[in-house]
PDB file of N, CA and C in Angstrom:
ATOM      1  N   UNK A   1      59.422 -73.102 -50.194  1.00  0.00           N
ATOM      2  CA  UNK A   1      58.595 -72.521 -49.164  1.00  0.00           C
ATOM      3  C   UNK A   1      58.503 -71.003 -49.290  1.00  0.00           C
ATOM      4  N   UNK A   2      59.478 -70.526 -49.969  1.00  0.00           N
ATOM      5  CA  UNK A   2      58.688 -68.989 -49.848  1.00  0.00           C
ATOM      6  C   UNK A   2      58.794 -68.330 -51.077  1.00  0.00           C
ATOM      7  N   UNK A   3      58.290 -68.915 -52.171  1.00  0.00           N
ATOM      8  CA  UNK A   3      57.777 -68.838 -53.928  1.00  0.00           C
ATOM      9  C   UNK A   3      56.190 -68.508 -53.666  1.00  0.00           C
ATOM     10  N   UNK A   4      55.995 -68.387 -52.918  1.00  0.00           N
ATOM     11  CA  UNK A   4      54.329 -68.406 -52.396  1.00  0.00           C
ATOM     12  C   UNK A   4      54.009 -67.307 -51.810  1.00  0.00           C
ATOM     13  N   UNK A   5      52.607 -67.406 -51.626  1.00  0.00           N
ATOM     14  CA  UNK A   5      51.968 -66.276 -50.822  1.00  0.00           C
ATOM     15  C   UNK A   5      51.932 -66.328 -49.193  1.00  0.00           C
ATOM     16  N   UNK A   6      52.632 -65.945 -48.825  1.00  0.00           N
ATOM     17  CA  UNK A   6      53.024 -66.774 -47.071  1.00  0.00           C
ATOM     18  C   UNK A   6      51.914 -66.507 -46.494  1.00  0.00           C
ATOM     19  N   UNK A   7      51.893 -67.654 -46.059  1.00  0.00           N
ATOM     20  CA  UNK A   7      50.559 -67.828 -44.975  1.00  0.00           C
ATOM     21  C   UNK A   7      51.025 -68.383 -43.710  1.00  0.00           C
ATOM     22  N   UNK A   8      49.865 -67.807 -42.698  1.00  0.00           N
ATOM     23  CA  UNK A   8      50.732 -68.146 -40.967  1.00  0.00           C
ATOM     24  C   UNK A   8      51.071 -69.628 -41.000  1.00  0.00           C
ATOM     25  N   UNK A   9      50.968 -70.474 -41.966  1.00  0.00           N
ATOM     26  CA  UNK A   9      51.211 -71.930 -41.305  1.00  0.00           C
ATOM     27  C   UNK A   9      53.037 -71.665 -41.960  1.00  0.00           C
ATOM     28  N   UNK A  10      52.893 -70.903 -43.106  1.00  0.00           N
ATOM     29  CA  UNK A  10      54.404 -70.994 -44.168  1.00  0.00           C
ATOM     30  C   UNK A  10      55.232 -70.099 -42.913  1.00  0.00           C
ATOM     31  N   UNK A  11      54.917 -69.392 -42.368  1.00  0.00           N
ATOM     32  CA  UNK A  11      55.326 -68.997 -41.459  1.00  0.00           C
ATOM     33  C   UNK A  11      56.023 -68.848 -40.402  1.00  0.00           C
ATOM     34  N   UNK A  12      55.079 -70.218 -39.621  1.00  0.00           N
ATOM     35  CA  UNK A  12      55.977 -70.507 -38.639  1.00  0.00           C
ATOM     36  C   UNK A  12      56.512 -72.022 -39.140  1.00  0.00           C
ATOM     37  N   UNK A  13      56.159 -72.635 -39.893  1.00  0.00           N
ATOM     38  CA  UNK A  13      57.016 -73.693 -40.807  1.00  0.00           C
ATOM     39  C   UNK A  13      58.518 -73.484 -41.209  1.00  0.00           C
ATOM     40  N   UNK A  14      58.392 -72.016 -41.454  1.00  0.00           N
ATOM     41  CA  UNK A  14      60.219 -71.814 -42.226  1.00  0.00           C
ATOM     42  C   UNK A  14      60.624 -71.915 -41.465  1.00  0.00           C
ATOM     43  N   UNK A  15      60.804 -71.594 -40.208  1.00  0.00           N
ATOM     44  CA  UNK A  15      62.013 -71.159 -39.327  1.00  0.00           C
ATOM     45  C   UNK A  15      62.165 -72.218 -38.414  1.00  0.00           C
ATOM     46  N   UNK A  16      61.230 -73.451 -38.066  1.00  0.00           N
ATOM     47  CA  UNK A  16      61.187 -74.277 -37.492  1.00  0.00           C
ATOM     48  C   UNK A  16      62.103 -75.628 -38.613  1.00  0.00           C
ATOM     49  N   UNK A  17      61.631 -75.547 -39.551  1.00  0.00           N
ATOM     50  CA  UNK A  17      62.505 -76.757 -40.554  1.00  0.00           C
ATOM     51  C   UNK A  17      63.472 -76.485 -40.615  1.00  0.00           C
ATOM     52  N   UNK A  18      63.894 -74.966 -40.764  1.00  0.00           N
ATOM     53  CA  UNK A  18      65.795 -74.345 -40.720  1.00  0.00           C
ATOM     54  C   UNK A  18      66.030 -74.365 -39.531  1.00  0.00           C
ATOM     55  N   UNK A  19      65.520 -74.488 -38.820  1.00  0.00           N
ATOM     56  CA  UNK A  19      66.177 -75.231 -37.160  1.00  0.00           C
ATOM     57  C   UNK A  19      66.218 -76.605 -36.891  1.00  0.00           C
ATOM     58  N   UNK A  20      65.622 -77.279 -37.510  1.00  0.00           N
ATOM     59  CA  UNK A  20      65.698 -78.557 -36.826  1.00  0.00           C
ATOM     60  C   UNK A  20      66.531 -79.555 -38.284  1.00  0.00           C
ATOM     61  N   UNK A  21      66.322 -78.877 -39.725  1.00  0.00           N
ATOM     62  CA  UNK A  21      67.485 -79.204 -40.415  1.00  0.00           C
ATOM     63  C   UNK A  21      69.048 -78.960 -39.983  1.00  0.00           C
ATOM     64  N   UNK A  22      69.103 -77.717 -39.746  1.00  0.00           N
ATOM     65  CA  UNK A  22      70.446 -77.148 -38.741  1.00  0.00           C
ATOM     66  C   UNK A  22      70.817 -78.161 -38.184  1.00  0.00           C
ATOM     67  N   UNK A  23      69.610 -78.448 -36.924  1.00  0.00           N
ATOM     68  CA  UNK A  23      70.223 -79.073 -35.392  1.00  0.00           C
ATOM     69  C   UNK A  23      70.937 -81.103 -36.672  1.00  0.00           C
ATOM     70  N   UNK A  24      70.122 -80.901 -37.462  1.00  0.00           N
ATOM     71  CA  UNK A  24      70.020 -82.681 -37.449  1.00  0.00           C
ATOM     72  C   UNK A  24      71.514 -82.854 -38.655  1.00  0.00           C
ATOM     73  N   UNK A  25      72.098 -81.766 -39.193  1.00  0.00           N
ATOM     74  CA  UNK A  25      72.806 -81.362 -39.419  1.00  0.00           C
ATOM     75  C   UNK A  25      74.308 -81.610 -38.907  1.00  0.00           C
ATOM     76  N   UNK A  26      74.208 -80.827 -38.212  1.00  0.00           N
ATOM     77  CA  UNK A  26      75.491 -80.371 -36.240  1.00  0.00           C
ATOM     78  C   UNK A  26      75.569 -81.664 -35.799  1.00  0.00           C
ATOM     79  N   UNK A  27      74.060 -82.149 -35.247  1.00  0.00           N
ATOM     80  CA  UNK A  27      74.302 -83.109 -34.601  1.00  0.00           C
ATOM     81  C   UNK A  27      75.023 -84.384 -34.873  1.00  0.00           C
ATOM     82  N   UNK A  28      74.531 -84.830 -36.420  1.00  0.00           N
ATOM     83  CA  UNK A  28      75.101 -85.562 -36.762  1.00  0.00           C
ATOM     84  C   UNK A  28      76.447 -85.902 -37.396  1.00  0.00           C
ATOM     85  N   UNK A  29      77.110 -84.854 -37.199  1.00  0.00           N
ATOM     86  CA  UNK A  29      78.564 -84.335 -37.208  1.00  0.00           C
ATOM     87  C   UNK A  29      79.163 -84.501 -36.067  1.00  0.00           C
ATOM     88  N   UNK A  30      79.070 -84.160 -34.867  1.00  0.00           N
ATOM     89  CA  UNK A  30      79.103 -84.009 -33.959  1.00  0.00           C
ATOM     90  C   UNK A  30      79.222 -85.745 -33.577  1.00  0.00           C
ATOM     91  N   UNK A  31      78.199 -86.255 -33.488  1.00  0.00           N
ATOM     92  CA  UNK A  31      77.911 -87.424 -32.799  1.00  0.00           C
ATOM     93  C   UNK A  31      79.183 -88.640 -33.486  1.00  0.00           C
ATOM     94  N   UNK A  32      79.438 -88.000 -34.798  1.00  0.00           N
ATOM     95  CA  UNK A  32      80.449 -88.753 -35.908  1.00  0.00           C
ATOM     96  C   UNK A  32      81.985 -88.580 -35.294  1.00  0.00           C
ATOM     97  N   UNK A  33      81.934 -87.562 -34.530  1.00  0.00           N
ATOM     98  CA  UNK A  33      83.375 -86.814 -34.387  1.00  0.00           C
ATOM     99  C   UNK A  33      83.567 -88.020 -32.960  1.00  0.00           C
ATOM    100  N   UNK A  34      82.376 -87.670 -32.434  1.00  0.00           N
ATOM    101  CA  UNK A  34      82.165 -88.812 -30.979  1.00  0.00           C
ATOM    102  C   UNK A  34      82.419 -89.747 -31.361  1.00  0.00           C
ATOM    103  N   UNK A  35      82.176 -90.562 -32.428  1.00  0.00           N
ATOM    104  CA  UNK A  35      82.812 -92.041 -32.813  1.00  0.00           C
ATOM    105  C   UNK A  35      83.985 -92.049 -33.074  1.00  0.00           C
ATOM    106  N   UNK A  36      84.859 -90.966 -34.023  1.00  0.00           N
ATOM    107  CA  UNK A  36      85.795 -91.162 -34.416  1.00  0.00           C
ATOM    108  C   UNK A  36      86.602 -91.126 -32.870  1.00  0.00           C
ATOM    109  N   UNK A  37      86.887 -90.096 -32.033  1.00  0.00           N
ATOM    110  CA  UNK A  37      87.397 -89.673 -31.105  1.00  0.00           C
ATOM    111  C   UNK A  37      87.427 -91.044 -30.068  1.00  0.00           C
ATOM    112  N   UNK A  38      86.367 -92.017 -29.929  1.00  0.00           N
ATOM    113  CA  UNK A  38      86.308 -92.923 -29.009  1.00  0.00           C
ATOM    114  C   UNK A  38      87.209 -94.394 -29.182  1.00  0.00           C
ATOM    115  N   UNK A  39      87.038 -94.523 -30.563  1.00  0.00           N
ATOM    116  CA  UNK A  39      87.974 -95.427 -31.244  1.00  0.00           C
ATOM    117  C   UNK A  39      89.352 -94.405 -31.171  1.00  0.00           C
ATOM    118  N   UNK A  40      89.651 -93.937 -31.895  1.00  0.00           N
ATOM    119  CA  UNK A  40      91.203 -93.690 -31.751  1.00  0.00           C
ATOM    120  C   UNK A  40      91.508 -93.024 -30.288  1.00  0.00           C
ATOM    121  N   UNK A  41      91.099 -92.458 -29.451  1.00  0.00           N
ATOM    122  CA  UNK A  41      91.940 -92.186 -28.233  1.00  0.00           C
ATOM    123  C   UNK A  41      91.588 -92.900 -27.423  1.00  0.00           C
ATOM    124  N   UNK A  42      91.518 -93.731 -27.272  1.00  0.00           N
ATOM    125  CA  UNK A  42      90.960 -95.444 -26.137  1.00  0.00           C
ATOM    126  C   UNK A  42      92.183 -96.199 -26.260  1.00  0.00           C
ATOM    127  N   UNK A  43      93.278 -96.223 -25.910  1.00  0.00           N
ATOM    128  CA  UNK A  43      94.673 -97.114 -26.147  1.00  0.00           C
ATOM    129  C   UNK A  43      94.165 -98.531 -25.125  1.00  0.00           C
ATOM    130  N   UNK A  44      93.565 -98.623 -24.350  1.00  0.00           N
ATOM    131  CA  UNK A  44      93.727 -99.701 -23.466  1.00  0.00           C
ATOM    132  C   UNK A  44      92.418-100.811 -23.958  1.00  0.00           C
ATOM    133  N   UNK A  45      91.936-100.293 -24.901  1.00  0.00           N
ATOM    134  CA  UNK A  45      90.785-101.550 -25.613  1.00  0.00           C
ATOM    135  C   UNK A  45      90.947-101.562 -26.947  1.00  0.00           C
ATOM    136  N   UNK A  46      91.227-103.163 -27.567  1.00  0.00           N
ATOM    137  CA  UNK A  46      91.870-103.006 -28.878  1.00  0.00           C
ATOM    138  C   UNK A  46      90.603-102.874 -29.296  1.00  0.00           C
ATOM    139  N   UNK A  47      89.366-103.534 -29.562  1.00  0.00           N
ATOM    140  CA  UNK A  47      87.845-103.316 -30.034  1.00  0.00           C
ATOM    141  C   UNK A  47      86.990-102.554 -29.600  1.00  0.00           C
ATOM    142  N   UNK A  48      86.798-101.376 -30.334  1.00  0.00           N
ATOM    143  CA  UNK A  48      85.531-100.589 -29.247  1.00  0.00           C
ATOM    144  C   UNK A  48      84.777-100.853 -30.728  1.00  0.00           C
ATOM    145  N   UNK A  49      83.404-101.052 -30.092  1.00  0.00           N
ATOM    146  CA  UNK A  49      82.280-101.102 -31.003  1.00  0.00           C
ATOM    147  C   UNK A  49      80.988 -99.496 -30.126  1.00  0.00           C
ATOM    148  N   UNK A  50      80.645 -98.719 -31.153  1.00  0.00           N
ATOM    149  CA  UNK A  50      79.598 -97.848 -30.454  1.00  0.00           C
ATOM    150  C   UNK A  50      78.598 -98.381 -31.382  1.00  0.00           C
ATOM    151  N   UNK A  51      77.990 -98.321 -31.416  1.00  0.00           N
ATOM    152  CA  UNK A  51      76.431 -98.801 -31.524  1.00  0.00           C
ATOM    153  C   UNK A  51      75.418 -97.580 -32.154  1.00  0.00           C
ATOM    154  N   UNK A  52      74.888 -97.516 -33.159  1.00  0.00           N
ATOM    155  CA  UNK A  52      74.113 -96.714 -33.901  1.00  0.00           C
ATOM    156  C   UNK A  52      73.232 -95.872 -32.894  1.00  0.00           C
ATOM    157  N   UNK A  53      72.632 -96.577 -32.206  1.00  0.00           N
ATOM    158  CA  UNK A  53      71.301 -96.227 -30.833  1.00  0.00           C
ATOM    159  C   UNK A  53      71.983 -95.144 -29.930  1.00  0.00           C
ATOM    160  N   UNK A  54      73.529 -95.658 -29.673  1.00  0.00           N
ATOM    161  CA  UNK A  54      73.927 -94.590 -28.898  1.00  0.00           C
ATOM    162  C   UNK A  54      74.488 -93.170 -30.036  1.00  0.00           C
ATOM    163  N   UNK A  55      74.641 -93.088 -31.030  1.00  0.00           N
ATOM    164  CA  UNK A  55      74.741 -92.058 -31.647  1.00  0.00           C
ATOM    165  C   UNK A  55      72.959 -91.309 -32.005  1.00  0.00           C
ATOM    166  N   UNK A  56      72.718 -91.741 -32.043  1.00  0.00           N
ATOM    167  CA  UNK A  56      71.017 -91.783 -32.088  1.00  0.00           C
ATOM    168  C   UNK A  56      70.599 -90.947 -31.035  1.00  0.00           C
ATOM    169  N   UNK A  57      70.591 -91.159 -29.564  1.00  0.00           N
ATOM    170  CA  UNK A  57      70.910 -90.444 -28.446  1.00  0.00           C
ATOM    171  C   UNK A  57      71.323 -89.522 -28.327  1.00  0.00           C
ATOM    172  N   UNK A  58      72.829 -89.445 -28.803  1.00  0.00           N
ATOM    173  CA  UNK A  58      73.321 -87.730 -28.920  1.00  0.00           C
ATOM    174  C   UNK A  58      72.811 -86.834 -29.795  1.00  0.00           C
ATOM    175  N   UNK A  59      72.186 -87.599 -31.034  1.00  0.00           N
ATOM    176  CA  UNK A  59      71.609 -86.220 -31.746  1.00  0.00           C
ATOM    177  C   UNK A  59      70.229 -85.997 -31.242  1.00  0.00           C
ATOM    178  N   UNK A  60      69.503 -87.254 -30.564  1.00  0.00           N
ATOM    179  CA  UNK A  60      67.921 -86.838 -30.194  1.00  0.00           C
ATOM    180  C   UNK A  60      68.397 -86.011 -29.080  1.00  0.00           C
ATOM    181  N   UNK A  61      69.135 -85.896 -28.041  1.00  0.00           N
ATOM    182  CA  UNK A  61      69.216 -84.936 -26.889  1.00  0.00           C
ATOM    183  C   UNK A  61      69.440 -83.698 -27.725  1.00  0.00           C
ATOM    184  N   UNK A  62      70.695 -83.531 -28.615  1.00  0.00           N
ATOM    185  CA  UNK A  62      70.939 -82.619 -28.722  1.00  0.00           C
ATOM    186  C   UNK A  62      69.562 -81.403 -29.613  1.00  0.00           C
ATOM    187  N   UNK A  63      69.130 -82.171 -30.097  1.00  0.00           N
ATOM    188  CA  UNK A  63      67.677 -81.795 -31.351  1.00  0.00           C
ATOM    189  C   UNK A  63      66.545 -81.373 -29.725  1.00  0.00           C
ATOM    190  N   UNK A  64      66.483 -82.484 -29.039  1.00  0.00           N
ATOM    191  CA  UNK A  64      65.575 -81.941 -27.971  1.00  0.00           C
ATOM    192  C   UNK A  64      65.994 -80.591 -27.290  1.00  0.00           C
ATOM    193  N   UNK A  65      66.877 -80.484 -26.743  1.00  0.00           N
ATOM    194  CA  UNK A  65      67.829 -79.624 -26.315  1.00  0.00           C
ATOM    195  C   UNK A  65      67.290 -78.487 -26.801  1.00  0.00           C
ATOM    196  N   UNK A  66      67.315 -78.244 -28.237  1.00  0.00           N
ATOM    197  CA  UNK A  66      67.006 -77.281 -28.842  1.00  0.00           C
ATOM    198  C   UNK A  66      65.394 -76.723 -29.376  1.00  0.00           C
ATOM    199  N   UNK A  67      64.764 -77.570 -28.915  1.00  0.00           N
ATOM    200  CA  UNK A  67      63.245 -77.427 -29.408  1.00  0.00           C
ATOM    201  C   UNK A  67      62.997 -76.962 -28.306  1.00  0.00           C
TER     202      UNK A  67
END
């Protein structure tokens, strides 16, 4: 993206893809740490299952959040 002759679309394109690569980034780190953390500190349920949709959730809030 910026080997080129920048033009207003290259423009406001860069800084929007390095933000929302960032956020999708974080988030999905983040949302991973949330799985790990729910399974191991839960002593009173031998099976926790989280569900893809709800990790899905934390990074779309968090990505919305930020737009």
């Amino acid at each position: 993206m910026g080997l080129d002759i920048p033009t207003p679309f290259a423009c406001i394109a860069r800084p929007l893809a390095l933000n929302v690569g960032f956020i999708l980034v974080v988030g999905n780190i983040v949302a991973k740490n949330f799985r790990v953390y729910r399974i191991f500190h839960n002593i009173y349920v031998t099976k926790r299952v989280i569900k893809d949709a709800q990790l899905l959730k934390i990074v779309g809030t968090v990505l919305l959040g930020n737009m």
